[in-house]
Protein backbone atom coordinates (compact mmCIF):
# COMPACT_ATOMS: atom_id res chain seq x y z
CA UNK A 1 0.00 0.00 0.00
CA UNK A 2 1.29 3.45 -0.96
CA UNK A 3 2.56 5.67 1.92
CA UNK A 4 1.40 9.38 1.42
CA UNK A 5 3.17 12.04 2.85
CA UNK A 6 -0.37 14.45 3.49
CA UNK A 7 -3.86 12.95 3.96
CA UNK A 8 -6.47 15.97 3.83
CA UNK A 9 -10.05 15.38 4.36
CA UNK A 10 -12.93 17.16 2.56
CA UNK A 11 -16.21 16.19 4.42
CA UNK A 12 -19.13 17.56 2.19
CA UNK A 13 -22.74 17.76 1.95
CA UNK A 14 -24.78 19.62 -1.54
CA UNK A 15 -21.80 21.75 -2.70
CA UNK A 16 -21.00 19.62 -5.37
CA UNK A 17 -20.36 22.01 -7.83
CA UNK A 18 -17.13 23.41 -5.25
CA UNK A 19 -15.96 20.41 -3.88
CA UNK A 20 -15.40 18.64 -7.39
CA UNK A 21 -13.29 21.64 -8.22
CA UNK A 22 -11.15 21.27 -4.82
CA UNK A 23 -10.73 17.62 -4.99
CA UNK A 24 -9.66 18.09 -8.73
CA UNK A 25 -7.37 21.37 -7.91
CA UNK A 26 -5.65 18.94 -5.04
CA UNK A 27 -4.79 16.07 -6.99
CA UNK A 28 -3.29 18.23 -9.46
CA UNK A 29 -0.56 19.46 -6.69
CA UNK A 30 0.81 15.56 -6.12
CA UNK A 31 0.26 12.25 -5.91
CA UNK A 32 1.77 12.24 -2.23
CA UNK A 33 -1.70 14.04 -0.82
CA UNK A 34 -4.12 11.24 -0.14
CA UNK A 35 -7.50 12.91 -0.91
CA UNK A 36 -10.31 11.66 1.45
CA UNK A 37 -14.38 12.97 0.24
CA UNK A 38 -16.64 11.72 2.78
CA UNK A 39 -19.87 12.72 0.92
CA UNK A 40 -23.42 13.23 2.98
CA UNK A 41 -25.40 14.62 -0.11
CA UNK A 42 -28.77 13.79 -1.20
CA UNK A 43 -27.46 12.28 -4.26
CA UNK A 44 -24.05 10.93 -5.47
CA UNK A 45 -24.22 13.50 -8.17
CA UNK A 46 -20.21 14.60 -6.78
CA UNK A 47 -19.21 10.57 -7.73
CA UNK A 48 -20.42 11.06 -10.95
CA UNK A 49 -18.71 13.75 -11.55
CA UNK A 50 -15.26 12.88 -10.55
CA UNK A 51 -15.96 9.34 -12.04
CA UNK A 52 -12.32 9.88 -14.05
CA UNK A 53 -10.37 10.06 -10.95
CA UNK A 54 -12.04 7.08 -8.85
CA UNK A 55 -9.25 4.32 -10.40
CA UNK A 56 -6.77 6.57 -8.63
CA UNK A 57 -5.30 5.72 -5.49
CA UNK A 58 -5.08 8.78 -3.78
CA UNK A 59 -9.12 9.66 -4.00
CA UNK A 60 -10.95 7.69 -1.05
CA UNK A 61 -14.55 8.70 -2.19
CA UNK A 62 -17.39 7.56 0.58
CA UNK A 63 -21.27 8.41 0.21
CA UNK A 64 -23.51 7.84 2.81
CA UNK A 65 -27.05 8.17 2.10
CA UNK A 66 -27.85 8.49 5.65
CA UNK A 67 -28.01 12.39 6.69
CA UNK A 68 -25.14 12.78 9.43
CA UNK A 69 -24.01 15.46 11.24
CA UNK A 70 -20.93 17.57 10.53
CA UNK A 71 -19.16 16.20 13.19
CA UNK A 72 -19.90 12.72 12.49
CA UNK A 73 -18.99 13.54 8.78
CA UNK A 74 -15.43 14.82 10.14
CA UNK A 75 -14.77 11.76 12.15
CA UNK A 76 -15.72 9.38 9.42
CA UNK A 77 -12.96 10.81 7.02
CA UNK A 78 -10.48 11.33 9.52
CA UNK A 79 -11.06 7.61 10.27
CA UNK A 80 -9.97 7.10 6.82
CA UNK A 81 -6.24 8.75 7.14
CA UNK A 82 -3.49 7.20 6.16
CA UNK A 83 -0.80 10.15 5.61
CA UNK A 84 2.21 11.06 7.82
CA UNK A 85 0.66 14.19 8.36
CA UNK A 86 -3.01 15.92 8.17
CA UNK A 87 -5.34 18.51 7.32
CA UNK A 88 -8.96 19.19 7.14
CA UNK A 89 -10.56 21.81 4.74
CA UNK A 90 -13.61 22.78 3.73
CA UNK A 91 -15.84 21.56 0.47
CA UNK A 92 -15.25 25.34 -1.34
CA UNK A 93 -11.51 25.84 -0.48
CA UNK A 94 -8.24 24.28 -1.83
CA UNK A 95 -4.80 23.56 -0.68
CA UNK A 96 -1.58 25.01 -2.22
CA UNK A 97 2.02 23.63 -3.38
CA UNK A 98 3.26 24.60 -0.81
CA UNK A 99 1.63 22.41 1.54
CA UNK A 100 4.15 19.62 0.44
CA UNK A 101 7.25 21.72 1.33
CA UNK A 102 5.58 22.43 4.61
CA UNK A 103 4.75 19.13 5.71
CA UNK A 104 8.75 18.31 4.24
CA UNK A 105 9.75 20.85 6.34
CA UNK A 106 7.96 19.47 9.87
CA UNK A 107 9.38 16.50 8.84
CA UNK A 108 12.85 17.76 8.89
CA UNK A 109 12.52 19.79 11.89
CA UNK A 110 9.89 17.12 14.08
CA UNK A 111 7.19 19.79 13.98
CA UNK A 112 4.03 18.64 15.38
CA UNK A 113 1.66 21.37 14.01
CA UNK A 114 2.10 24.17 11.67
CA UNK A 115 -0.51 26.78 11.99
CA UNK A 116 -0.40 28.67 8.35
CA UNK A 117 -1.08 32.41 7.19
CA UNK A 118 -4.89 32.47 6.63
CA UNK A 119 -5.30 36.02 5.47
CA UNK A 120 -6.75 34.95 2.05
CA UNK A 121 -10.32 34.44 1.30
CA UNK A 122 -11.54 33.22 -2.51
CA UNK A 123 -15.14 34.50 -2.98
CA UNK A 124 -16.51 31.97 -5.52
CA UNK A 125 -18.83 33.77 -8.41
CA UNK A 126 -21.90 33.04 -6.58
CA UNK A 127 -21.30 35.40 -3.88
CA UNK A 128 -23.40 38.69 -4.13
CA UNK A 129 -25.26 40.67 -1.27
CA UNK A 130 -25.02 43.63 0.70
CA UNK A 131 -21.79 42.29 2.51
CA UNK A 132 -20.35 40.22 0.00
CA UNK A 133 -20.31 42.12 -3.06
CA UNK A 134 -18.98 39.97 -5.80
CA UNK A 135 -20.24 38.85 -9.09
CA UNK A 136 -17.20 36.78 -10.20
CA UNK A 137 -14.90 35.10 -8.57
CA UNK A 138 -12.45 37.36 -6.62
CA UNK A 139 -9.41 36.86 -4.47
CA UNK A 140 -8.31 38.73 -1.16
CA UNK A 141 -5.30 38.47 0.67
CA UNK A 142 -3.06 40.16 3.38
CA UNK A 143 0.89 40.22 3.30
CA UNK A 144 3.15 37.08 3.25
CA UNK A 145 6.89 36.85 4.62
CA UNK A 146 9.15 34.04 5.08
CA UNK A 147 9.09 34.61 9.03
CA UNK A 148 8.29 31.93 11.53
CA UNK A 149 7.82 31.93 15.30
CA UNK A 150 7.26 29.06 18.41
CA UNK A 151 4.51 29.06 19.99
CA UNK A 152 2.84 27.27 23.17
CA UNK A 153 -0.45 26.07 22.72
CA UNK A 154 -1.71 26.10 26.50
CA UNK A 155 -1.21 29.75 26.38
CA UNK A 156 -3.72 29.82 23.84
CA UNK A 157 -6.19 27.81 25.94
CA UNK A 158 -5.41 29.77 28.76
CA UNK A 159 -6.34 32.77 26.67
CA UNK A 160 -9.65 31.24 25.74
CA UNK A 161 -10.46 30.73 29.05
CA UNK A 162 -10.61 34.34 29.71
CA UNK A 163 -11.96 35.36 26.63
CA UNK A 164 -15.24 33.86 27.34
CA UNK A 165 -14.44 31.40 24.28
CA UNK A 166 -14.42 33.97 21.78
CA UNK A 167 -12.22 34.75 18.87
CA UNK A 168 -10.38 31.10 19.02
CA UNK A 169 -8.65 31.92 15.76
CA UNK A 170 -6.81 34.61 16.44
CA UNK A 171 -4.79 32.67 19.57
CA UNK A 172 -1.90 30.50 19.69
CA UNK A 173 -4.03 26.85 18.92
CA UNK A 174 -3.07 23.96 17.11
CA UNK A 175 -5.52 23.87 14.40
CA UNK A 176 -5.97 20.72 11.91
CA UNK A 177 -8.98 22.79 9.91
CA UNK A 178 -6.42 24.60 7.26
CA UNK A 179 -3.67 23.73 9.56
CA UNK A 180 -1.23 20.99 9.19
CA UNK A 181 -0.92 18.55 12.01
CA UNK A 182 0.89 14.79 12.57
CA UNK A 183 -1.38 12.36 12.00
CA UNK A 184 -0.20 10.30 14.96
CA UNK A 185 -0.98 13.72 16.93
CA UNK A 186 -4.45 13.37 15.98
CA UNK A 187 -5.08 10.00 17.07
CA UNK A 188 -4.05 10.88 20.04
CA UNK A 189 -6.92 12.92 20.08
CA UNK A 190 -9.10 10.27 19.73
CA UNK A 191 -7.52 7.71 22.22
CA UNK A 192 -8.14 10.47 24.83
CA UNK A 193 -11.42 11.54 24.11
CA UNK A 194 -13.18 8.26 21.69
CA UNK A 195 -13.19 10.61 18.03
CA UNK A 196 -11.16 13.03 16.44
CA UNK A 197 -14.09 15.73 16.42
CA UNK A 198 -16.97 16.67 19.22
CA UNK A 199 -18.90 18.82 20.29
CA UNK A 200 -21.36 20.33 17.44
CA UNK A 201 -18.67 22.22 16.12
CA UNK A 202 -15.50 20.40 14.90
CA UNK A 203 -13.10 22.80 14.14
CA UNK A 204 -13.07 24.52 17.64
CA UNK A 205 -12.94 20.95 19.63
CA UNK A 206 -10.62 19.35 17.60
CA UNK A 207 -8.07 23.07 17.92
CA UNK A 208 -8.50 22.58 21.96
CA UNK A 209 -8.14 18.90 22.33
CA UNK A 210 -4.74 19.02 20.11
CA UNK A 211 -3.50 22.05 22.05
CA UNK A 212 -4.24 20.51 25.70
CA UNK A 213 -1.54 17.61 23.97
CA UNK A 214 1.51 17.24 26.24
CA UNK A 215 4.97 18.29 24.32
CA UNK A 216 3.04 19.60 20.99
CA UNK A 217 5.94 21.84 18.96
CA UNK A 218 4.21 24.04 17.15
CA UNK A 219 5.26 26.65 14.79
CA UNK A 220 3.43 29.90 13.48
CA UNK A 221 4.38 30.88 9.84
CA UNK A 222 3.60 33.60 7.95
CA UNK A 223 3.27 31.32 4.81
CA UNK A 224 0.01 30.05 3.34
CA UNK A 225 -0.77 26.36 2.50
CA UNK A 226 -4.59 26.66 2.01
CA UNK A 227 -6.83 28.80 0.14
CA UNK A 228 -10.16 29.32 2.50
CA UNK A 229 -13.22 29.46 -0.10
CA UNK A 230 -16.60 31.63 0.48
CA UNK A 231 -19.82 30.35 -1.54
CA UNK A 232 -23.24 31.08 -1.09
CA UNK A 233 -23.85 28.16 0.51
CA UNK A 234 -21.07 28.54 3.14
CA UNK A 235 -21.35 29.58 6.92
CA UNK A 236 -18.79 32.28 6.59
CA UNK A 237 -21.83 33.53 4.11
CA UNK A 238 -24.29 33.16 6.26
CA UNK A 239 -22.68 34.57 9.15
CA UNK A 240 -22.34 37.31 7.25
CA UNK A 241 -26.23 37.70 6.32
CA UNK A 242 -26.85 37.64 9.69
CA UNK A 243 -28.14 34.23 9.90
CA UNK A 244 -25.85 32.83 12.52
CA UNK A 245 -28.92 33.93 15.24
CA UNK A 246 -31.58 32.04 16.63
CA UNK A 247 -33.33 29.26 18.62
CA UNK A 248 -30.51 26.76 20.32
CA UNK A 249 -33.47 23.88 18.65
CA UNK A 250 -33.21 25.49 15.26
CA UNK A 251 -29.05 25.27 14.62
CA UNK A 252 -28.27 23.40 11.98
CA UNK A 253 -25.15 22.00 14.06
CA UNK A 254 -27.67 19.70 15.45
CA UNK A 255 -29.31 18.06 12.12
CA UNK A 256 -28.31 14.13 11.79
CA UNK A 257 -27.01 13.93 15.40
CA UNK A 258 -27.90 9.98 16.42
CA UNK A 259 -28.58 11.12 20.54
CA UNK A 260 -29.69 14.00 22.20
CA UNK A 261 -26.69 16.61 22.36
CA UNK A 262 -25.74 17.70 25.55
CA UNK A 263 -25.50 21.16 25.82
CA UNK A 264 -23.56 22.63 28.69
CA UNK A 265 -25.29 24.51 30.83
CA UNK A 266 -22.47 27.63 31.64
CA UNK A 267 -23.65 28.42 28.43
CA UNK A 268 -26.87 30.26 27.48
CA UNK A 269 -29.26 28.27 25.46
CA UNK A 270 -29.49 30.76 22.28
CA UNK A 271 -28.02 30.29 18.63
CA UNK A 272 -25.33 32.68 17.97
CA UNK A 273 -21.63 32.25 16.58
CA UNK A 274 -20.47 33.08 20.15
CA UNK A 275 -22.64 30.13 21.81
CA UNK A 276 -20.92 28.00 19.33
CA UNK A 277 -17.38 28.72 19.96
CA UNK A 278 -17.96 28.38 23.94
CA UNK A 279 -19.73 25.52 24.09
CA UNK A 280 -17.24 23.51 21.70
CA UNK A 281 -14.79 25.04 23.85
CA UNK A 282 -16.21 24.03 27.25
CA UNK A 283 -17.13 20.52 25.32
CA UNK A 284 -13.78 19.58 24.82
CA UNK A 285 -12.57 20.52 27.86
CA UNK A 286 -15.10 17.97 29.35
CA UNK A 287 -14.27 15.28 26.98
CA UNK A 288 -10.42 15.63 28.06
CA UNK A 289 -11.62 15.53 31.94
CA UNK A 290 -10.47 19.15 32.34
CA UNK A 291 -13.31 19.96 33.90
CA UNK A 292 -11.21 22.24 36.79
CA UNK A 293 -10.73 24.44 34.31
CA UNK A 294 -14.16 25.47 34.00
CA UNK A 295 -13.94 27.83 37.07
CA UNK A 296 -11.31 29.88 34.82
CA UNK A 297 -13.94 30.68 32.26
CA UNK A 298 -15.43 34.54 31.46
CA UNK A 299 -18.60 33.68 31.30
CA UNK A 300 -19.00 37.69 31.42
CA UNK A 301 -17.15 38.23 28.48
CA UNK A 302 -19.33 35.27 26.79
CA UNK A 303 -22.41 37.14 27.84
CA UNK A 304 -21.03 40.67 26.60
CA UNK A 305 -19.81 39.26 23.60
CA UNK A 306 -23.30 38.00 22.64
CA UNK A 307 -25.10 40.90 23.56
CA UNK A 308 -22.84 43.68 21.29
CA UNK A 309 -22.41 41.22 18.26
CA UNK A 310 -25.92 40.50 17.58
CA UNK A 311 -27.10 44.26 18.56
CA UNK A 312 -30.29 43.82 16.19
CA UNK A 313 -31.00 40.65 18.38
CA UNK A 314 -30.94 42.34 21.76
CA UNK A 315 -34.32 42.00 23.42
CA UNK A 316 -34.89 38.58 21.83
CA UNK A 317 -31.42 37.93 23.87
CA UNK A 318 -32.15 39.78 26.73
CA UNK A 319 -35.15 38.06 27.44
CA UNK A 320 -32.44 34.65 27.74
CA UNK A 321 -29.95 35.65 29.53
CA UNK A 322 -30.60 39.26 31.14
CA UNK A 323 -31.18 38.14 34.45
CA UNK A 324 -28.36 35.56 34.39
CA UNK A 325 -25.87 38.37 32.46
CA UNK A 326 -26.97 40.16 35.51
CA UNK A 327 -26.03 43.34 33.38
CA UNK A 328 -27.64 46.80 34.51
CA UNK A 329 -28.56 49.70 32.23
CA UNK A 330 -25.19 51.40 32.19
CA UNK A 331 -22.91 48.68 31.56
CA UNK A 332 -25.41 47.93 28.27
CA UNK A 333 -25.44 51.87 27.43
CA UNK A 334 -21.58 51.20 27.86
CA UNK A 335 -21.39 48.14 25.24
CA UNK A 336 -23.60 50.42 22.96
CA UNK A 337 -21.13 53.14 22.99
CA UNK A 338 -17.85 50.58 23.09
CA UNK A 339 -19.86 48.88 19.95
CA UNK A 340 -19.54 52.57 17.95
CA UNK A 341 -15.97 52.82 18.49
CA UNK A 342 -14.82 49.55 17.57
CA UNK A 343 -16.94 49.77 14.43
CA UNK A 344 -14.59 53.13 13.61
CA UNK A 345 -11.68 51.45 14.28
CA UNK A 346 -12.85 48.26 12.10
CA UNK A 347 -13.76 50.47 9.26
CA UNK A 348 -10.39 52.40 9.21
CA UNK A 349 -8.58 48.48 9.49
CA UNK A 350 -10.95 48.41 6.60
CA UNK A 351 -9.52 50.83 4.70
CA UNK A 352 -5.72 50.45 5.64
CA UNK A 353 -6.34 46.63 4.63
CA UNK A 354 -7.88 46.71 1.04
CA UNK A 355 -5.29 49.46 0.21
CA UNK A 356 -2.43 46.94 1.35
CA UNK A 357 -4.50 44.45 -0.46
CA UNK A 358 -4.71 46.30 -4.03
CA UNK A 359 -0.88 46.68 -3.56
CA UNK A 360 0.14 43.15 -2.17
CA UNK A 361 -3.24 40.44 -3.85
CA UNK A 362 -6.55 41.42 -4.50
CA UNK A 363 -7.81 40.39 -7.96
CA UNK A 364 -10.56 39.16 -9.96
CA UNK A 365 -10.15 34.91 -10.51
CA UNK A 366 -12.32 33.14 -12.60
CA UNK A 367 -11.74 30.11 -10.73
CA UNK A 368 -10.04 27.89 -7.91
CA UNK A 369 -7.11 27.37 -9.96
CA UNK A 370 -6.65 31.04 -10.79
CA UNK A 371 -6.37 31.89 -7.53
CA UNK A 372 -3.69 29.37 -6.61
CA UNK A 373 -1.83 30.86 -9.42
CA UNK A 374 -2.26 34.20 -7.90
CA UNK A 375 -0.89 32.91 -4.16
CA UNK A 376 1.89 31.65 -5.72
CA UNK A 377 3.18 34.36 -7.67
CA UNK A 378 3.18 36.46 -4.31
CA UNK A 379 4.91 34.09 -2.34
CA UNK A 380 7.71 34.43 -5.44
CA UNK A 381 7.73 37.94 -4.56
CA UNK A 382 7.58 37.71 -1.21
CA UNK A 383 10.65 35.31 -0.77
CA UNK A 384 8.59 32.86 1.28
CA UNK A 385 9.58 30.01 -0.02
CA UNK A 386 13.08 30.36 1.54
CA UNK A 387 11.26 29.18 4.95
CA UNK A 388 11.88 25.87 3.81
CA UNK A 389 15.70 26.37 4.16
CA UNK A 390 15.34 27.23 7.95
CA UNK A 391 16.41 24.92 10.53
CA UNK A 392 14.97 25.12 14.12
């Protein structure tokens, strides 16, 4: 049986259309990335349309009829790894060349996670409202540099702790979702806690339960690997329709989930990105028996940061968790006025950003492929690829 050197996972459900392009666009890189579709459609429409590439070795296509949950759909194709190393990605993005040098790299310097430059976005043609507006495919992205940093993943938990669970991205956490981890890292995920992914969110659980890991090295780079991909159908577009908002009974998270999910109760019992993120957080925390840690969490900040981020949702949220927020008048005319500023300072980030962006990558791409085309001729500018030459 063929070793491969990167297994990535693509776990998709009706986005046929984007994930044939991805799992095309990947194979095209090299035949050392074992490509794993673990398909939850309605219909096996996707097979049929990579039927040309299911002789090859390095596609592991699954369907399963059966409606699953995203979770579930994560652990089934992680299941399915075989490579020295991993990475999970989304059914609308695609990975770059350079993911082979990385995972080269790791190898050569016994990295256990690489946590890659994610300031890039690809808005896919389809993408066209009030926040997202595009009418062909377009590609964004920040500045690249060949520079690298250590980092300690605890700190990052530590961090999330007292942010309330909020903003998990931007801290120092292992991340397998457009991240590159060791395999053998990730099963040690699952001999601790029974899976690879919990909660109702993967991506959140599976970045805490790898960064709780004893002895994880883990390097920050300024270097992407991945291409993140925005389609109508995606959560990053509905999150940014305002749909991420709602009754806890109504998320989506919860569709295809075999037993009752059980929803901890530090957390308020509404729908909202920031629910998400905590209880994920708090889930995997559970899952790895670090429940003493719970007396470390903000719930404050969780409260606050539910309250300013869904302003239009206020009295519906109120009427939750007001008396448990136990927040008074003042402190809420406060988060109104604290609300206004940051706004000003995200529109002027706004501004700085898209005119660093027309200088350093922001261009119209027809396609997937386009785009990667794009990345890489920046990195060429940018010298990254002399990271590779680094010893640590």
């Amino acid at each position: 049986m063929k070793e491969y050197l990167i297994s990535v996972i693509i776990p998709t459900r009706n986005r046929q259309l984007y994930a044939k392009a991805a799992v095309r666009q990947i194979i095209s890189i090299s035949d050392k990335i074992e490509v794993i579709v673990h398909d939850n459609s309605d219909d096996e429409s996707l097979r049929d349309s990579l039927k040309d590439l299911m002789d090859l070795s390095q596609l592991k296509y699954v369907f399963i009829k059966e409606r699953i949950s995203a979770v579930d759909n994560y652990n089934y194709a992680a299941e399915m790894a075989t490579g020295e190393y991993f990475i999970a990605i989304g059914d609308d993005d695609c990975l770059l060349p350079s993911v082979i040098e990385c995972a080269l790299w790791m190898k050569r310097n016994n990295i256990d996670a690489i946590k890659p430059n994610k300031d890039i976005r690809y808005w896919w043609p389809d993408i066209s409202d009030r926040n997202y507006k595009v009418r062909q495919g377009y590609l964004s992205c920040g500045l690249f540099s060949n520079n690298y940093r250590t980092s300690n993943p605890m700190n990052g938990v530590l961090k999330l702790l007292d942010q309330g669970g909020q903003d998990y991205l931007n801290l120092d956490l292992v991340n397998s979702y457009h991240g590159l981890v060791k395999t053998d890292r990730m099963r040690e995920v699952k001999k601790l806690t029974g899976r690879f992914y919990g909660g109702c969110s993967p991506d959140i659980y599976s970045a805490v339960c790898l960064s709780m890991l004893p002895n994880m090295k883990v390097v920050t780079i300024d270097v992407p690997i991945s291409i993140p991909g925005i389609c109508a159908k995606s959560t990053s577009s509905a999150s940014g329709k305002g749909k991420h908002i709602g009754k806890l009974e109504d998320a989506p998270h919860f569709i295809g989930m075999k037993d009752r999910y059980n929803w901890n109760s530090i957390v308020p019992r509404i729908y909202s990105v920031e629910t998400i993120w905590a209880e994920c957080f708090l889930h995997a925390l559970n899952d790895l028996n670090r429940q003493d840690l719970y007396k470390k969490f903000r719930r404050d900040k969780l409260y606050k940061a539910i309250i300013k981020n869904n302003p239009s949702n206020r009295e519906q949220i109120l009427k939750i968790i007001g008396k448990e927020a136990d927040m008074n008048v003042v402190q809420i005319l406060f988060m109104d006025i604290s609300r206004t500023i940051n706004r000003v300072i995200t529109i002027g980030k706004r501004i700085v950003d898209r005119a660093a962006k027309r200088r350093y990558g922001s261009s119209p791409c027809r396609d997937i492929q386009e785009a990667e085309t794009c990345i890489l001729n920046l990195m060429i500018e940018n010298n990254c690829l002399d990271l590779w030459n680094e010893l640590i």
